[in-house]
N, C-alpha and C. Protein backbone atom coordinates (compact mmCIF):
# COMPACT_ATOMS: atom_id res chain seq x y z
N UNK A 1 35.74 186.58 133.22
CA UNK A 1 35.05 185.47 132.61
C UNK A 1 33.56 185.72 132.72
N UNK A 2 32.64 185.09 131.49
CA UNK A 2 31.17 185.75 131.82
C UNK A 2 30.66 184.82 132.85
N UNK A 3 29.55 184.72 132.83
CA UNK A 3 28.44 183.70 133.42
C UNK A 3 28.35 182.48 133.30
N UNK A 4 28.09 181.39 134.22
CA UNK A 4 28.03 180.25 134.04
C UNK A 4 27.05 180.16 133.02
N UNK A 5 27.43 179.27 132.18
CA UNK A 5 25.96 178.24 130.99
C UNK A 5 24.80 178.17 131.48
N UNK A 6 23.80 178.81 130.47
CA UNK A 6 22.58 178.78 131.33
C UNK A 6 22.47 177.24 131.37
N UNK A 7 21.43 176.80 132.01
CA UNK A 7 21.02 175.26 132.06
C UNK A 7 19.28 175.26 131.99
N UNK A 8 18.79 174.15 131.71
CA UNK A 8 17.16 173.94 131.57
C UNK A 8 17.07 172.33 131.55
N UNK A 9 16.39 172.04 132.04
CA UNK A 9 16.08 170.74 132.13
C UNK A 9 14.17 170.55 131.45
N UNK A 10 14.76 169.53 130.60
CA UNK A 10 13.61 169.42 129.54
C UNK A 10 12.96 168.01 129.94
N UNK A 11 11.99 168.15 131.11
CA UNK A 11 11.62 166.71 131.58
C UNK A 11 10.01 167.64 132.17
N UNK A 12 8.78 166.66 131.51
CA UNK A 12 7.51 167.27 132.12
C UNK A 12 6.95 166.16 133.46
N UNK A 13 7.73 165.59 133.51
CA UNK A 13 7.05 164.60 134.62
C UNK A 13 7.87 165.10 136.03
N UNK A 14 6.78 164.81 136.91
CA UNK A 14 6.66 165.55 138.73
C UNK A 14 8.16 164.87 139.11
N UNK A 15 8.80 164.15 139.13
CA UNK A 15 9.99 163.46 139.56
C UNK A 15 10.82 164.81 139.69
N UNK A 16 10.92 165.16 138.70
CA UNK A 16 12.08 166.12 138.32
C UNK A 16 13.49 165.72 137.70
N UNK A 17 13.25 164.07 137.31
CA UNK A 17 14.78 163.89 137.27
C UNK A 17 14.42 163.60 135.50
N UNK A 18 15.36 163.78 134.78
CA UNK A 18 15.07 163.68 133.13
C UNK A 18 16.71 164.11 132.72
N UNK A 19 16.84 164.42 131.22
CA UNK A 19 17.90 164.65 130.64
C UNK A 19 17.75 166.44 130.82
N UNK A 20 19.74 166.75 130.99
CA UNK A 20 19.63 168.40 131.39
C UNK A 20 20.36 168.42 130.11
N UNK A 21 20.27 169.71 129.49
CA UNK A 21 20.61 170.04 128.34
C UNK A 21 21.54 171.68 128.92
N UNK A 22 23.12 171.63 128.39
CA UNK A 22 23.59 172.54 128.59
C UNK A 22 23.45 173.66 127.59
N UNK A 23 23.11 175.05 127.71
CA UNK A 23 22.66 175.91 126.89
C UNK A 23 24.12 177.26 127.01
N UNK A 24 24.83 177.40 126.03
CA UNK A 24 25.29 178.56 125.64
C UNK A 24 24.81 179.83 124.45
N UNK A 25 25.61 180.38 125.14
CA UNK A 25 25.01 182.29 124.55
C UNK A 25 25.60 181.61 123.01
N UNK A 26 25.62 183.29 122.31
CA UNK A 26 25.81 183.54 121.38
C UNK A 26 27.60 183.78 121.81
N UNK A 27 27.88 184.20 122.41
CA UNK A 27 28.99 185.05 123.08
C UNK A 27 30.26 183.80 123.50
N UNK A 28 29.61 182.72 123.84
CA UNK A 28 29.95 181.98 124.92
C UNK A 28 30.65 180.47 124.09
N UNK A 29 29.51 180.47 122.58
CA UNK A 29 29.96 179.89 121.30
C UNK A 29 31.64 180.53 120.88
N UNK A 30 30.88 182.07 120.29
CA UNK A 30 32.27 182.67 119.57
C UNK A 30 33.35 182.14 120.61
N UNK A 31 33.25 182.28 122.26
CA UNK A 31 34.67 182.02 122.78
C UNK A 31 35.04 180.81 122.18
N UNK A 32 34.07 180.00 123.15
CA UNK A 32 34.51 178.35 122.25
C UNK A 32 35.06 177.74 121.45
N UNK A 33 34.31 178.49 120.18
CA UNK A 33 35.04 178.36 118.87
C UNK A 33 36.22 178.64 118.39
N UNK A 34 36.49 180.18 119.26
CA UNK A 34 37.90 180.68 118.77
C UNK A 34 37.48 181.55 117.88
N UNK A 35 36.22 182.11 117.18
CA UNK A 35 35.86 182.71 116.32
C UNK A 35 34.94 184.24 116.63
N UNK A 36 34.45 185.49 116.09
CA UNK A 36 34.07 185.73 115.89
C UNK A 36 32.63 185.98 116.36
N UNK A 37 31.67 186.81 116.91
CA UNK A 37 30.01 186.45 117.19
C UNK A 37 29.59 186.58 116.00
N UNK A 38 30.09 187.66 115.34
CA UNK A 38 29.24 187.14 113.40
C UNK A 38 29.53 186.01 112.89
N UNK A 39 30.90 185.55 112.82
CA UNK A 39 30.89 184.15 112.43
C UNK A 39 29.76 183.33 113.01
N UNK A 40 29.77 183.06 114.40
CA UNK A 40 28.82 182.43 114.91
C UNK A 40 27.30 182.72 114.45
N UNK A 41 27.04 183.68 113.96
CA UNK A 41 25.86 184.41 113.44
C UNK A 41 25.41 183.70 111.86
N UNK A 42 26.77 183.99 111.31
CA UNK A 42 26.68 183.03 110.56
C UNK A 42 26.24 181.76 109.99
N UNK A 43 27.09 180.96 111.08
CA UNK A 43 26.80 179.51 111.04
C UNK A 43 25.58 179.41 111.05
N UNK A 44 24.94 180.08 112.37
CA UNK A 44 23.69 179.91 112.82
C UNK A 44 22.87 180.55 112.04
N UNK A 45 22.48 181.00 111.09
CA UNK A 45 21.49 181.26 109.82
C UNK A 45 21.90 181.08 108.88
N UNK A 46 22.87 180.28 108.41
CA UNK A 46 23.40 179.02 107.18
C UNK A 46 22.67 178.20 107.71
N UNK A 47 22.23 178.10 109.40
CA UNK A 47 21.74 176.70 109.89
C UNK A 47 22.37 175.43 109.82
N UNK A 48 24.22 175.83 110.01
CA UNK A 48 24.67 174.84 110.33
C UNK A 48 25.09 174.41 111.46
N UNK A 49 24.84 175.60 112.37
CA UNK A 49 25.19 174.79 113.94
C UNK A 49 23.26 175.11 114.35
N UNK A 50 22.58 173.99 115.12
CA UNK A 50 21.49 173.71 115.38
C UNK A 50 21.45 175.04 116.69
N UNK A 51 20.44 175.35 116.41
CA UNK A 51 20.20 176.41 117.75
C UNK A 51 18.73 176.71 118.47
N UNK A 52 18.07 176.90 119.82
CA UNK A 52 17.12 177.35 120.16
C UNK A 52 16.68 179.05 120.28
N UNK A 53 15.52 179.28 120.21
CA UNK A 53 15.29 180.36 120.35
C UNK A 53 14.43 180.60 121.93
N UNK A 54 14.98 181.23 122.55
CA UNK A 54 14.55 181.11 124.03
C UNK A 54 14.17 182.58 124.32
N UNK A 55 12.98 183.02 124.09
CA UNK A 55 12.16 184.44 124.83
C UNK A 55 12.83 185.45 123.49
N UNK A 56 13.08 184.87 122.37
CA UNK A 56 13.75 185.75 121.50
C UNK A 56 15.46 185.84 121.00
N UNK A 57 16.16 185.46 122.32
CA UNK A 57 17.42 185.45 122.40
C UNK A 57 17.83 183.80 121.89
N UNK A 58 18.91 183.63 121.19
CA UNK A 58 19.35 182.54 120.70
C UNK A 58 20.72 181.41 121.94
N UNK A 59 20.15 180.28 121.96
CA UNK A 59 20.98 179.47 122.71
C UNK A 59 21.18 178.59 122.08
N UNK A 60 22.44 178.10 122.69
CA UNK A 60 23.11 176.71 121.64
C UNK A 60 23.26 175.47 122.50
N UNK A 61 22.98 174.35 122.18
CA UNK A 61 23.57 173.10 123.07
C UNK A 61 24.66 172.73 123.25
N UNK A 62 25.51 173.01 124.31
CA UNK A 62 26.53 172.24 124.26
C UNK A 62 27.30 171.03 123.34
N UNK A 63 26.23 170.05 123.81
CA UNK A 63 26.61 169.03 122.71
C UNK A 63 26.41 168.85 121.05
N UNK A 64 25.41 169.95 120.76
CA UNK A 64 25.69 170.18 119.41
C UNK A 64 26.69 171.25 118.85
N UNK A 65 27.52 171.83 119.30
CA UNK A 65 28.45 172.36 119.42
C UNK A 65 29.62 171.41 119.24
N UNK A 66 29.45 171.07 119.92
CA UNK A 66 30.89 169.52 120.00
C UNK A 66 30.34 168.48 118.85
N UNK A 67 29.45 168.30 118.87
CA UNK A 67 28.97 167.43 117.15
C UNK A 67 29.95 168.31 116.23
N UNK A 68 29.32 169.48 116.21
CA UNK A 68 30.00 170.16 114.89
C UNK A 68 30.86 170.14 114.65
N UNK A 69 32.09 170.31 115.68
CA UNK A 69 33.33 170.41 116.25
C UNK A 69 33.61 169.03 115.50
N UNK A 70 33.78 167.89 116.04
CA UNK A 70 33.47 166.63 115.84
C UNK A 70 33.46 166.21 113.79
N UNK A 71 32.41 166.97 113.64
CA UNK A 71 32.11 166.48 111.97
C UNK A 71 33.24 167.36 111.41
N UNK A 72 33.60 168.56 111.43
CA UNK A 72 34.34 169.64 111.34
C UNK A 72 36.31 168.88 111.33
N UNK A 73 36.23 168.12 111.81
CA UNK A 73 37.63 167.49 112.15
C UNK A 73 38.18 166.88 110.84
N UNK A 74 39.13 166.96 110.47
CA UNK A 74 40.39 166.52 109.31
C UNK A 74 41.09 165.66 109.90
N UNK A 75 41.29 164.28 109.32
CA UNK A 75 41.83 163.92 110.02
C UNK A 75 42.81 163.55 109.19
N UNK A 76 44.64 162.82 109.26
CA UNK A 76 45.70 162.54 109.13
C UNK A 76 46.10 161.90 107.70
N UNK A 77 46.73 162.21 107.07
CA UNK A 77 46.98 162.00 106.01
C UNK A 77 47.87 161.02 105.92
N UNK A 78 47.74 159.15 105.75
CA UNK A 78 48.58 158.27 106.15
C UNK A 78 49.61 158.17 105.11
């Protein structure tokens, strides 16, 4: 199994306490997904899954991941 999710916490005030934002790879998506890292490559310069660029290398949010997931859903044919 790879590496834990990187993590970063996006808060500028001395406390230290703010909202943490979970950050996955490129790598760490494709598992997720069940898909592909080009697929994921994909998505991500269609610019349909939202992504950061961190020192060059690309990270994804957790929870926008699960949005997508989320909008992405079919649901039941009554």
């Amino acid at each position: 199994m790879g590496p834990a999710p990187v993590q970063t916490i996006l808060d500028n005030t001395s406390t230290g306490s703010g909202p943490t934002i979970e950050l996955l790879t490129l790598i760490e998506v494709a598992e997720a997904l069940k898909i592909s890292v080009s697929s994921v490559r994909r998505l991500q310069q269609a610019r349909r899954l939202p992504f950061f660029k961190v020192g060059g290398a690309l990270r994804f949010a957790k929870a926008d991941i699960l949005s997508y997931l989320q909008s992405r859903r079919v649901g039941p044919v009554n």
